[in-house]
C-alpha atoms as a PDB file:
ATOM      1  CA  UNK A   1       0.000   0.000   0.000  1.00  0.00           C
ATOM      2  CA  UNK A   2       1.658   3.524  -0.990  1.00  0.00           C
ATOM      3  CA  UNK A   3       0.858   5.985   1.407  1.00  0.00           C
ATOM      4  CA  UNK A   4      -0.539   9.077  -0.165  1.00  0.00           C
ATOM      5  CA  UNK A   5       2.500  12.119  -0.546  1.00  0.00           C
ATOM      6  CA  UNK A   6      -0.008  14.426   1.477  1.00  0.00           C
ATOM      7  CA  UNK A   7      -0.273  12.508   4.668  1.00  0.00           C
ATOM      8  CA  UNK A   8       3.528  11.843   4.623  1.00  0.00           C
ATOM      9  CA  UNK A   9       4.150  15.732   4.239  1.00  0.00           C
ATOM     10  CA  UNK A  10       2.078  16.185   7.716  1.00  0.00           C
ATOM     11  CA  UNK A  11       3.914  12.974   9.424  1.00  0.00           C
ATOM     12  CA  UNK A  12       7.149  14.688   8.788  1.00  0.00           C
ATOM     13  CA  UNK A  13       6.020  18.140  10.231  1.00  0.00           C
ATOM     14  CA  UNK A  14       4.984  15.870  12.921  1.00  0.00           C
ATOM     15  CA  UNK A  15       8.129  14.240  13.482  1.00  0.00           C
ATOM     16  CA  UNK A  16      10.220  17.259  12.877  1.00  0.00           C
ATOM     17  CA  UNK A  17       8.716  19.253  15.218  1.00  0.00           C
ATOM     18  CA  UNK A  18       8.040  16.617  17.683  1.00  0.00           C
ATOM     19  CA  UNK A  19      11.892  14.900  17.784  1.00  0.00           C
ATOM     20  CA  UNK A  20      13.014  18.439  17.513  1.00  0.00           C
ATOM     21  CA  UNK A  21      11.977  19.811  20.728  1.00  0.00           C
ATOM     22  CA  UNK A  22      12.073  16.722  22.855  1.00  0.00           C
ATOM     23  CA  UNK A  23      15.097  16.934  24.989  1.00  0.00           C
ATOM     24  CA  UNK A  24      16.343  18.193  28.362  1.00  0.00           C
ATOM     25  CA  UNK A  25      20.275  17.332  27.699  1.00  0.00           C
ATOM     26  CA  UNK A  26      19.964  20.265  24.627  1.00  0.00           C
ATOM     27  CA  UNK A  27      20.350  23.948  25.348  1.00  0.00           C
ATOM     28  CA  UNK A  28      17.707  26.081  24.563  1.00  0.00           C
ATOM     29  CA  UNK A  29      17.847  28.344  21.706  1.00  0.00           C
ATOM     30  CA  UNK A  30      18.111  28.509  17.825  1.00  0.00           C
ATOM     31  CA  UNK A  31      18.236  25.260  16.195  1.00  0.00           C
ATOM     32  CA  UNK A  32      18.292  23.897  12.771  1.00  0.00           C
ATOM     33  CA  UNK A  33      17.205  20.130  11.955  1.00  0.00           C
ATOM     34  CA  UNK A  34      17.452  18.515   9.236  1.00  0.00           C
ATOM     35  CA  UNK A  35      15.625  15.464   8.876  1.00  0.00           C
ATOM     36  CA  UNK A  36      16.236  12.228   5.804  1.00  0.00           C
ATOM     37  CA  UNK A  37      13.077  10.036   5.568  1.00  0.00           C
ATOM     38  CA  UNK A  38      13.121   6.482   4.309  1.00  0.00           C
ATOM     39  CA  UNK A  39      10.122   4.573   3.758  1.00  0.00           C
ATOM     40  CA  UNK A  40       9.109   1.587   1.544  1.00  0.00           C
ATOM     41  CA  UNK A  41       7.013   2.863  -1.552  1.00  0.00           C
ATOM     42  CA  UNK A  42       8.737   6.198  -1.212  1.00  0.00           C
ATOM     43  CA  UNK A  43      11.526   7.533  -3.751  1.00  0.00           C
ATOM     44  CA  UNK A  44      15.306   6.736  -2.080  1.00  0.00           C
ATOM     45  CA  UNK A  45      16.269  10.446  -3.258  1.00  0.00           C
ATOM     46  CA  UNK A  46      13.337  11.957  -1.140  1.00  0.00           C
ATOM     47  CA  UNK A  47      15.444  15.585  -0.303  1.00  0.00           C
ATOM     48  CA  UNK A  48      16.257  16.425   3.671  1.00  0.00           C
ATOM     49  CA  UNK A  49      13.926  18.498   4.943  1.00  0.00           C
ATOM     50  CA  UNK A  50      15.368  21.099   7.016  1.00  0.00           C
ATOM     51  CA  UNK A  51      13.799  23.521   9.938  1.00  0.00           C
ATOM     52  CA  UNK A  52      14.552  26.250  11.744  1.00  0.00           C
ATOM     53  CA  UNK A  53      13.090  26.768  15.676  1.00  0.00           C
ATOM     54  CA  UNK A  54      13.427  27.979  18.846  1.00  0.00           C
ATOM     55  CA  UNK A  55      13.848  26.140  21.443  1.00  0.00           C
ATOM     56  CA  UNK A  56      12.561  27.796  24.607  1.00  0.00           C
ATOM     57  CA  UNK A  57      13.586  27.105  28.410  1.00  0.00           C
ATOM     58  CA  UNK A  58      10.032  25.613  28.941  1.00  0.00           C
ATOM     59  CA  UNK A  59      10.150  23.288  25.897  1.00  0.00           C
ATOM     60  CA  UNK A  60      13.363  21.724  27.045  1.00  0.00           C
ATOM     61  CA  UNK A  61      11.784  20.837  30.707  1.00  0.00           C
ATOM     62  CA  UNK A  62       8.256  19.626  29.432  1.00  0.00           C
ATOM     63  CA  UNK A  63       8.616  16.949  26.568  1.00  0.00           C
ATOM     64  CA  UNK A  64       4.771  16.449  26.049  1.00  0.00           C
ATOM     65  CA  UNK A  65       4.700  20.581  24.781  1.00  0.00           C
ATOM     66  CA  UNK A  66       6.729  19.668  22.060  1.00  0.00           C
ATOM     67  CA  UNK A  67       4.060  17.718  20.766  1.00  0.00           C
ATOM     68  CA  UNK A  68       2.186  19.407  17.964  1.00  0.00           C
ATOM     69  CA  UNK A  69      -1.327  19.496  19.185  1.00  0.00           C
ATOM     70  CA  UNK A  70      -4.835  19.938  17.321  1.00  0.00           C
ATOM     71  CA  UNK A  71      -4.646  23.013  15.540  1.00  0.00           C
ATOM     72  CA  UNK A  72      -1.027  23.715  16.851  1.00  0.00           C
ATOM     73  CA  UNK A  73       2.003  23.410  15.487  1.00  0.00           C
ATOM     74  CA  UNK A  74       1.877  20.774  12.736  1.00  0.00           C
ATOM     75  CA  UNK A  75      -2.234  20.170  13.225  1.00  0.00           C
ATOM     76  CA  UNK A  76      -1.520  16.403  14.322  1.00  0.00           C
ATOM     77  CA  UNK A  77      -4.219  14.842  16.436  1.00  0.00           C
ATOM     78  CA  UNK A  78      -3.992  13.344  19.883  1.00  0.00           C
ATOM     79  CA  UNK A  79      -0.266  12.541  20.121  1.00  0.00           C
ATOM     80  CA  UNK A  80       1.264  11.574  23.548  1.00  0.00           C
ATOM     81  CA  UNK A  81       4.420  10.824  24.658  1.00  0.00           C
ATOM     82  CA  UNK A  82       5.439   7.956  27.310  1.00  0.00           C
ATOM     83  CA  UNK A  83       8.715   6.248  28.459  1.00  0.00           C
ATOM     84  CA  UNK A  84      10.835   9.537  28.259  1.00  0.00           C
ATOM     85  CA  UNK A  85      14.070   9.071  29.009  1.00  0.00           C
ATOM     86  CA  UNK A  86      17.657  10.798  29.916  1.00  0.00           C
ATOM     87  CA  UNK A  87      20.450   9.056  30.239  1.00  0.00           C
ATOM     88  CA  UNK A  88      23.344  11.423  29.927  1.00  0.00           C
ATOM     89  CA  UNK A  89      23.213  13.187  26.786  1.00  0.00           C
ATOM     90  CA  UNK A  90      20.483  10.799  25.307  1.00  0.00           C
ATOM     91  CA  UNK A  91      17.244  10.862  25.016  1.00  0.00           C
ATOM     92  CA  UNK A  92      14.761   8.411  24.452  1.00  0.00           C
ATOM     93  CA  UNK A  93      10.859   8.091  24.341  1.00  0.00           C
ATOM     94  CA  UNK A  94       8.154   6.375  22.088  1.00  0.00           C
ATOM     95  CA  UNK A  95       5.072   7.925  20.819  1.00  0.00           C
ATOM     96  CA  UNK A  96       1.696   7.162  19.884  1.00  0.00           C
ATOM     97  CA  UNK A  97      -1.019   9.602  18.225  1.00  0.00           C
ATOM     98  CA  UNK A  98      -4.649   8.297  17.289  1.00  0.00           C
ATOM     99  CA  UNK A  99      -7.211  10.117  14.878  1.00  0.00           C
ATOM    100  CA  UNK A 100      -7.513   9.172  11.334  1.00  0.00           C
ATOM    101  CA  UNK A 101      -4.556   8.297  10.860  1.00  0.00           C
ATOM    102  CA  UNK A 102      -2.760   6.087  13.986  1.00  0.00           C
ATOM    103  CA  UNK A 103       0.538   5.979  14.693  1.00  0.00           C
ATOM    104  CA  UNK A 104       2.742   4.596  16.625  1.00  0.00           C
ATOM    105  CA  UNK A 105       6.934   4.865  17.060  1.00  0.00           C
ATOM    106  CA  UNK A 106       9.666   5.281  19.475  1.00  0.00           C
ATOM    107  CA  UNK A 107      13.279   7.850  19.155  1.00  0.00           C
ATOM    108  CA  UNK A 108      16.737   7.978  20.503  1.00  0.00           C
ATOM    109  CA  UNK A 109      18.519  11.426  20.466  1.00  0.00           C
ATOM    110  CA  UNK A 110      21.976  12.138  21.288  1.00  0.00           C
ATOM    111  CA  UNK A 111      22.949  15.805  22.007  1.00  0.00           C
ATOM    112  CA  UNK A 112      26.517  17.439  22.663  1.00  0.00           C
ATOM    113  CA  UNK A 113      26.257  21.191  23.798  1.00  0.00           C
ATOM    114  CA  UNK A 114      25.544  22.189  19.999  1.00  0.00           C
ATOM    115  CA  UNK A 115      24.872  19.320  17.784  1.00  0.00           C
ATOM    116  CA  UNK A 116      22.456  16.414  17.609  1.00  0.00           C
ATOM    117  CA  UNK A 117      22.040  12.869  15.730  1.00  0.00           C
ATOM    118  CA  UNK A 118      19.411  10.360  15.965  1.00  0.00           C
ATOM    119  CA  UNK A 119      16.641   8.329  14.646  1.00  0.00           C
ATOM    120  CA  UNK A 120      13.011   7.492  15.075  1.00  0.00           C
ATOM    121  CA  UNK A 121      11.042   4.703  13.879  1.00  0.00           C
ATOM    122  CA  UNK A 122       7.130   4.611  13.037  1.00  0.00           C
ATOM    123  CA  UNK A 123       4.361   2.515  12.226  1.00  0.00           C
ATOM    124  CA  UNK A 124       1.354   4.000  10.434  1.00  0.00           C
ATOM    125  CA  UNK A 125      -1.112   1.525   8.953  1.00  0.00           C
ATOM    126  CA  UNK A 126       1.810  -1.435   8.761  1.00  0.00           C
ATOM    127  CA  UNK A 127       4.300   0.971   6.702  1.00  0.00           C
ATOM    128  CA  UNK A 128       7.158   1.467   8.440  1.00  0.00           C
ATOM    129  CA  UNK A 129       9.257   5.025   8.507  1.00  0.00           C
ATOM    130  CA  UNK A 130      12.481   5.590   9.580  1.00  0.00           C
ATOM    131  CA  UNK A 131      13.392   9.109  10.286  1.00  0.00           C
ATOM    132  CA  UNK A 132      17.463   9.827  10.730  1.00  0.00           C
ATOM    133  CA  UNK A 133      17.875  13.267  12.348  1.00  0.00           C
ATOM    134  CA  UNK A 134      20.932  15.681  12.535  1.00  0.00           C
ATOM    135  CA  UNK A 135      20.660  18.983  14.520  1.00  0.00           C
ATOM    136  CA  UNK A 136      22.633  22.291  15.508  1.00  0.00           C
ATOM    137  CA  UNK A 137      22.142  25.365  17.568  1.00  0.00           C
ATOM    138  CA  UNK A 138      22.871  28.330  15.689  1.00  0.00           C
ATOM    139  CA  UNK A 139      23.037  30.481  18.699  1.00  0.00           C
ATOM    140  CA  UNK A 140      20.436  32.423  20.788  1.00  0.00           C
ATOM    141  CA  UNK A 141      16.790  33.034  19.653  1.00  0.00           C
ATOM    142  CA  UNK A 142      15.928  36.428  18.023  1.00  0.00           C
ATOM    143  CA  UNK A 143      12.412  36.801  18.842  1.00  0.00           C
END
């Protein structure tokens, strides 16, 4: 089953914004991610998709407000977040988000004082993603 280009466009917002933000070992501030998707069905030269965010104090304590909520940041629909973990400068944690469109999947994170690398896995309807994130603070935020 090939997942429609649409849907995978929102799952990667999702997953951008959600394995973005979801760390207390990271500094706060300006951070660009860049994220490579691979999924069955999909074409292997899919381009990186690369953000720009900022980080704020309160998103680096409280790993459930980095989840995109209805409406919010990304529109996703009911996601939650369980199993966080820190264990030195990684994090872990798996997800699960119901609606239309389940999902379920689980990340690792590691961060130095600047940089990131990591990867998250999902299932949506039996396809399986894998999502290899690389990060970097580009200083403080400008708002």
């Amino acid at each position: 089953m090939m997942l429609r280009p649409r849907p995978i466009a929102a799952l990667a917002l999702v997953l951008g914004l959600s394995a973005a933000t979801l760390a207390q070992p990271r500094q706060d501030g300006r951070w660009e991610m860049k994220m490579e998707m691979n999924m069955p069905g999909m074409p292997a030269n899919m381009p990186p998709i690369t953000t720009v965010q900022c980080i704020t104090p309160e998103e680096v304590k409280d790993p459930q407000k980095a989840m995109p909520q209805p409406g919010g940041r990304g529109g996703a629909s009911n996601c939650t977040i369980s199993d966080h973990k820190v264990t030195g400068n990684k994090v872990s944690w798996k997800m699960a988000c119901t609606g239309a469109e389940p999902m379920t999947g689980s990340a690792e994170i590691t961060y130095t004082d600047d940089t990131s690398v990591g990867t998250m896995t999902m299932n949506r309807a039996g396809q399986a993603m894998t999502v290899k994130y690389t990060g970097k603070r580009l200083g403080d935020c400008t708002k």
